[in-house]
Protein backbone atom coordinates (compact mmCIF):
# COMPACT_ATOMS: atom_id res chain seq x y z
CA UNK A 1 91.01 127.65 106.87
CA UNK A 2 92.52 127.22 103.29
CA UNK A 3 95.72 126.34 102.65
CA UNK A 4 97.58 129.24 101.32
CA UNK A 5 98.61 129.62 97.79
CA UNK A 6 102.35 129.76 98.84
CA UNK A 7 102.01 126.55 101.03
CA UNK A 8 100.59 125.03 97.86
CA UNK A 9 103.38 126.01 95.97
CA UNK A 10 106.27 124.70 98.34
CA UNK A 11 103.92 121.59 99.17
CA UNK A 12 103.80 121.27 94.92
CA UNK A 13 107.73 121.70 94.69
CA UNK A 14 108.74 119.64 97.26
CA UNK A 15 106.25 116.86 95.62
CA UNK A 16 107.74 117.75 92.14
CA UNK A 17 111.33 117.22 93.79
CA UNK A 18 110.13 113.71 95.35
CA UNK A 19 108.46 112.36 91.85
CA UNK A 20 111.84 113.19 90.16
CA UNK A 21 113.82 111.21 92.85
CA UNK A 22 111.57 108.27 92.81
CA UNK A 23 111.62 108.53 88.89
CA UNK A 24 115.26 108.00 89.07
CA UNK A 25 115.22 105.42 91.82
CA UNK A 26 112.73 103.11 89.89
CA UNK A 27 114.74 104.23 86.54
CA UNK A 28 117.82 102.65 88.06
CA UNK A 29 116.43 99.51 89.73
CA UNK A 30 114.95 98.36 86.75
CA UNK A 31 117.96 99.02 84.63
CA UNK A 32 119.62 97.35 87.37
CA UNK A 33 116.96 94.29 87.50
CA UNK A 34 117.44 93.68 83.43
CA UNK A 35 121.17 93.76 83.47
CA UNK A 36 121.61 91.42 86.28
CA UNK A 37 123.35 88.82 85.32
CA UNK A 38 122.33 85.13 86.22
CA UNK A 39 125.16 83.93 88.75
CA UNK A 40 125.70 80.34 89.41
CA UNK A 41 125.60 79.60 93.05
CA UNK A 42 127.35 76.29 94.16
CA UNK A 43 124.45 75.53 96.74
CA UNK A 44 120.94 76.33 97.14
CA UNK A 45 121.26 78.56 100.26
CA UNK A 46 123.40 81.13 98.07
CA UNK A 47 120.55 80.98 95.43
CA UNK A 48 117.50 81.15 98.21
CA UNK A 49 119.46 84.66 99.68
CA UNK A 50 119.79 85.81 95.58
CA UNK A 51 116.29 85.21 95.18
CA UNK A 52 115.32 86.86 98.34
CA UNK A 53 117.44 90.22 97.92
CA UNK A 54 115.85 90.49 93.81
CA UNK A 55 112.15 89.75 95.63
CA UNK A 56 112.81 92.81 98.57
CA UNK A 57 113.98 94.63 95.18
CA UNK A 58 111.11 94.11 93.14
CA UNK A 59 108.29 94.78 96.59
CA UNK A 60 110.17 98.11 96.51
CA UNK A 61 109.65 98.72 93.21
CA UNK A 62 106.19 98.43 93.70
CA UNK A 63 105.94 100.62 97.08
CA UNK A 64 107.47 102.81 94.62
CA UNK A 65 105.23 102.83 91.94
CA UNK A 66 102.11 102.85 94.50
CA UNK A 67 104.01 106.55 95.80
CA UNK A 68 104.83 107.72 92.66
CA UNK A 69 101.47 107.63 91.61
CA UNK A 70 99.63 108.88 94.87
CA UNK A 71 102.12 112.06 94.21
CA UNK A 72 100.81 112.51 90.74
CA UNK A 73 97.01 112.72 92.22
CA UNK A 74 98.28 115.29 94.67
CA UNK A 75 99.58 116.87 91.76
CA UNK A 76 96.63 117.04 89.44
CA UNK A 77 94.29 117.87 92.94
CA UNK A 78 96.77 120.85 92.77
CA UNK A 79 96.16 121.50 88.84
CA UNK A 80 92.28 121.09 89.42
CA UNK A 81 92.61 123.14 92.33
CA UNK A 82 91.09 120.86 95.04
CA UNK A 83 94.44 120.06 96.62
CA UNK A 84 93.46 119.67 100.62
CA UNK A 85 89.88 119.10 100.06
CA UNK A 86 88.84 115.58 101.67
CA UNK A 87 86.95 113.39 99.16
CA UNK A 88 84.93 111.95 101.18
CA UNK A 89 82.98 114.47 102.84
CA UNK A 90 84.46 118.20 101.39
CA UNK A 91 85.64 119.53 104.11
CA UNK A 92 89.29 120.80 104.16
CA UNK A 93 91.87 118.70 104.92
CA UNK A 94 94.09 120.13 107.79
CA UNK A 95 97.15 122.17 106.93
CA UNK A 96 99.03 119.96 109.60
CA UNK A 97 98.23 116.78 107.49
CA UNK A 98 98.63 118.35 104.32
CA UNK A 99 102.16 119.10 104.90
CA UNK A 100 102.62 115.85 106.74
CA UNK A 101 101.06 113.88 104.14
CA UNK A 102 100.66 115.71 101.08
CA UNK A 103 99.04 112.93 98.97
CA UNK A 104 96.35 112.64 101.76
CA UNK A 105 92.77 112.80 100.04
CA UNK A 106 91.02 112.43 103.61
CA UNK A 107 90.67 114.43 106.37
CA UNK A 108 91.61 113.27 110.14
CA UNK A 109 88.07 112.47 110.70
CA UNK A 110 87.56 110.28 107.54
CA UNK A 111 90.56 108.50 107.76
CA UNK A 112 90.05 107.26 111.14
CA UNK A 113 86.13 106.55 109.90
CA UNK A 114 87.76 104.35 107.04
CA UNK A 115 90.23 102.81 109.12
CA UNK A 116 87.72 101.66 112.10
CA UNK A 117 85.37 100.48 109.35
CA UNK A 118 88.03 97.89 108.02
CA UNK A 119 88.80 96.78 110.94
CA UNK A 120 85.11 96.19 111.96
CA UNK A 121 84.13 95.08 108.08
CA UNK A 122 87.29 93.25 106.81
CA UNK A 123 87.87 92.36 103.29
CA UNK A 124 87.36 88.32 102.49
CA UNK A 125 90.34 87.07 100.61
C-alpha cells in the first residue's frame, strides 16, 4: 500500500519543521563555539571538565549534521517522488516506519538483513 499523498505532505512538513530547528540549533552552537572565550582555569581538573563539555558539544554537532542531512534525502526522495520506496530491494517501505522514521531508505526486512550482516561481516578498523 502507498503512502498517501496527504501523509507525504504532513510527513514533508513535519521534516521541513525539524531541518529548520536543527538549522538553528547548529546555527547557535557554532556561534556559540567561536565566541567562547578561552578561560583560565587555576588547575587542570577545571580545564579537563572545559575540554570535555566543548568535546560533548562538538559530537553533537556532528549527530546534528549526520540528521540534518539524512532529512534533506528524505526530502529530495519526496521531490523525486520515491519517498517510502526501500533502496535496496523496491519494495515499499511500511507506513508504520515511514512515520516512525521518516529518513528510513530501507524497509523492515532490509534493515534487519543489513544489520545481521554487520554483525556476522564486521568492518576491520
Amino acid at each position: 500500500m502507498t503512502i498517501r499523498k496527504e501523509k507525504v505532505a504532513h510527513i514533508k512538513n513535519d521534516l521541513l519543521a525539524r531541518r529548520n530547528t536543527l538549522a538553528s540549533e547548529l546555527r547557535k552552537s557554532h556561534a556559540e563555539l567561536i565566541n567562547d572565550e578561552e578561560f583560565l582555569f587555576s588547575d587542570s581538573v577545571d580545564q579537563a571538565s572545559a575540554d570535555t563539555g566543548k568535546s560533548l558539544v562538538v559530537q553533537i554537532k556532528n549527530r546534528n549534521h549526520i540528521v540534518l542531512a539524512e532529512i534533506d534525502q528524505a526530502l529530495k526522495r519526496i521531490e523525486l517522488g520515491i519517498f517510502g520506496e526501500c533502496e535496496r530491494c523496491g519494495d515499499e517501505i511500511s507506513e508504520a516506519r515511514m512515520k516512525a522514521y521518516p529518513s528510513t531508505t530501507l524497509c523492515i526486512q532490509c534493515k534487519t538483513e543489513t544489520e545481521a550482516e554487520a554483525l556476522r561481516y564486521p568492518k576491520k578498523i
